[in-house]
C-alpha atoms as a PDB file:
ATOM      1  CA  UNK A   1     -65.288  23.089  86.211  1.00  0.00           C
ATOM      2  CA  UNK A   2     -64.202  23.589  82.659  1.00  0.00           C
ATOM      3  CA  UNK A   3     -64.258  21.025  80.310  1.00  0.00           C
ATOM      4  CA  UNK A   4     -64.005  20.478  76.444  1.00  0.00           C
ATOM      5  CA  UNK A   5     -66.902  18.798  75.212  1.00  0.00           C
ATOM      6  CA  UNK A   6     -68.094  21.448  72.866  1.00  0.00           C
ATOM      7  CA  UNK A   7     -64.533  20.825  71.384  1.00  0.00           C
ATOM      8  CA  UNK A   8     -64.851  17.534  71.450  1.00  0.00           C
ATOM      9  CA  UNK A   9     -68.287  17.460  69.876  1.00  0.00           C
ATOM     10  CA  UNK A  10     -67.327  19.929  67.370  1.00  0.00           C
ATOM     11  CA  UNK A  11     -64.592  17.394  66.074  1.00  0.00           C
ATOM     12  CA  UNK A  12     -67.089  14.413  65.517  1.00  0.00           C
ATOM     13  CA  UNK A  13     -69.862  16.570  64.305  1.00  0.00           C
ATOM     14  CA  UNK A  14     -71.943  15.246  67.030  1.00  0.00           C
ATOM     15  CA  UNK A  15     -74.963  17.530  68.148  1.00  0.00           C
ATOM     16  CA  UNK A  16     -75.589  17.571  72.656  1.00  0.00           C
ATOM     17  CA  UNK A  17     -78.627  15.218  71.279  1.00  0.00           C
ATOM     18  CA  UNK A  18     -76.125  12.934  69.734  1.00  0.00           C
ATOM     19  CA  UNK A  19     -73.360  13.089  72.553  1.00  0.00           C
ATOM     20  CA  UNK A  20     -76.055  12.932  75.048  1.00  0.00           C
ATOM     21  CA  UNK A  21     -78.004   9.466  73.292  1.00  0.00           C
ATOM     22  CA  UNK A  22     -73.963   7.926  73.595  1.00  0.00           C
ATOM     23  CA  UNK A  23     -74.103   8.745  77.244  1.00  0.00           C
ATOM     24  CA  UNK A  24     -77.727   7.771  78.127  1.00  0.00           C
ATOM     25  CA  UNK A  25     -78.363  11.284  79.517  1.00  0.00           C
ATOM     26  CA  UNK A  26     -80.582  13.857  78.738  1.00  0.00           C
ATOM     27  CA  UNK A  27     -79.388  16.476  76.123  1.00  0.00           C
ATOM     28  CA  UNK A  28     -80.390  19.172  78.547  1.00  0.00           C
ATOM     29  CA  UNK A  29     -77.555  17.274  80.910  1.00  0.00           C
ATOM     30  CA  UNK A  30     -75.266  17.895  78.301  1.00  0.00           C
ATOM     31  CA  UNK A  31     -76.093  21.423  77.648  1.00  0.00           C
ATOM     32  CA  UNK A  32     -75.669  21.952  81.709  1.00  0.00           C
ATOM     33  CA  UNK A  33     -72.223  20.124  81.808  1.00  0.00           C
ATOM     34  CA  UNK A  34     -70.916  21.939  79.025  1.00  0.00           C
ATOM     35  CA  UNK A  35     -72.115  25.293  79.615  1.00  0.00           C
ATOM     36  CA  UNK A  36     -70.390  24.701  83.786  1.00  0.00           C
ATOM     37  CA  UNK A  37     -73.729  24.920  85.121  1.00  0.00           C
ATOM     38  CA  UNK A  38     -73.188  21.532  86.352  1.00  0.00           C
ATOM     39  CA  UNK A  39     -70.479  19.642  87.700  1.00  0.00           C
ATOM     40  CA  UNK A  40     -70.965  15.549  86.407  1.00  0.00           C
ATOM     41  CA  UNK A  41     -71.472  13.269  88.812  1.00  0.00           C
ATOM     42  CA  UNK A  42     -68.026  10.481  88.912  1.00  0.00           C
ATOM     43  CA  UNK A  43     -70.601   7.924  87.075  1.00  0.00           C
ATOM     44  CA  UNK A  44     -71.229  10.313  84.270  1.00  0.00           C
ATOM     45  CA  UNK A  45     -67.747  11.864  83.731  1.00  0.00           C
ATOM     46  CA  UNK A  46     -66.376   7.923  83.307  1.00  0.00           C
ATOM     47  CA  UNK A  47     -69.296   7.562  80.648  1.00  0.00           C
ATOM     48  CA  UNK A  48     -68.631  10.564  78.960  1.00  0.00           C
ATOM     49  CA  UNK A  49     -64.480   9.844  79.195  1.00  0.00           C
ATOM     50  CA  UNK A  50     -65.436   6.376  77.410  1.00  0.00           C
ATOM     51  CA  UNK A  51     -67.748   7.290  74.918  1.00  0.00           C
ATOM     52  CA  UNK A  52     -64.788   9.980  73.594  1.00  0.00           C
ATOM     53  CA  UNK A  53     -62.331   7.001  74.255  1.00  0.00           C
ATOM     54  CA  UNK A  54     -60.387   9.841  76.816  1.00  0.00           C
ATOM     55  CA  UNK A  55     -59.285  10.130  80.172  1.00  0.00           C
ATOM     56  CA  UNK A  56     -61.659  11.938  82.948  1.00  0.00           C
ATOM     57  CA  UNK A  57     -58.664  14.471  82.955  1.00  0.00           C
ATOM     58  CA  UNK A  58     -58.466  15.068  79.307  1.00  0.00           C
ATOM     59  CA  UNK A  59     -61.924  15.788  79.421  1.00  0.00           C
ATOM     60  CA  UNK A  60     -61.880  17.666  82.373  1.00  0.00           C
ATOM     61  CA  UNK A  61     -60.078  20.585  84.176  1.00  0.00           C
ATOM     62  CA  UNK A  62     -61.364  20.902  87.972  1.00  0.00           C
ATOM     63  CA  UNK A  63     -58.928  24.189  88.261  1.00  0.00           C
ATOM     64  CA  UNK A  64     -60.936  25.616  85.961  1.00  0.00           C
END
């Protein structure tokens, strides 16, 4: 699944540690989700939507 938290991150200057303390997650976690190694679970794509104050879907791209 694609997504676009490296974008995302990139715009706050926010390092995977960083985005990864906002989420409660581990910054290996992050890493997996944004590299597509991992899919999130529905729990963590909600935290990760409200912590960039998105939508799942604007996050998101399950064609991808």
């Amino acid at each position: 699944m694609k997504n676009r938290l490296k974008v995302l991150r990139a715009e706050r200057n926010w390092s995977q540690a960083d985005l990864a303390d906002r989420a409660g997650v581990s910054r290996q976690a992050i890493n997996a989700v944004e590299t597509g190694k991992f899919d999130p679970s529905l729990p963590l794509a909600f935290t990760l939507a409200a912590v960039f104050g998105l939508r799942i879907e604007d996050i998101f791209d399950p064609k991808g």
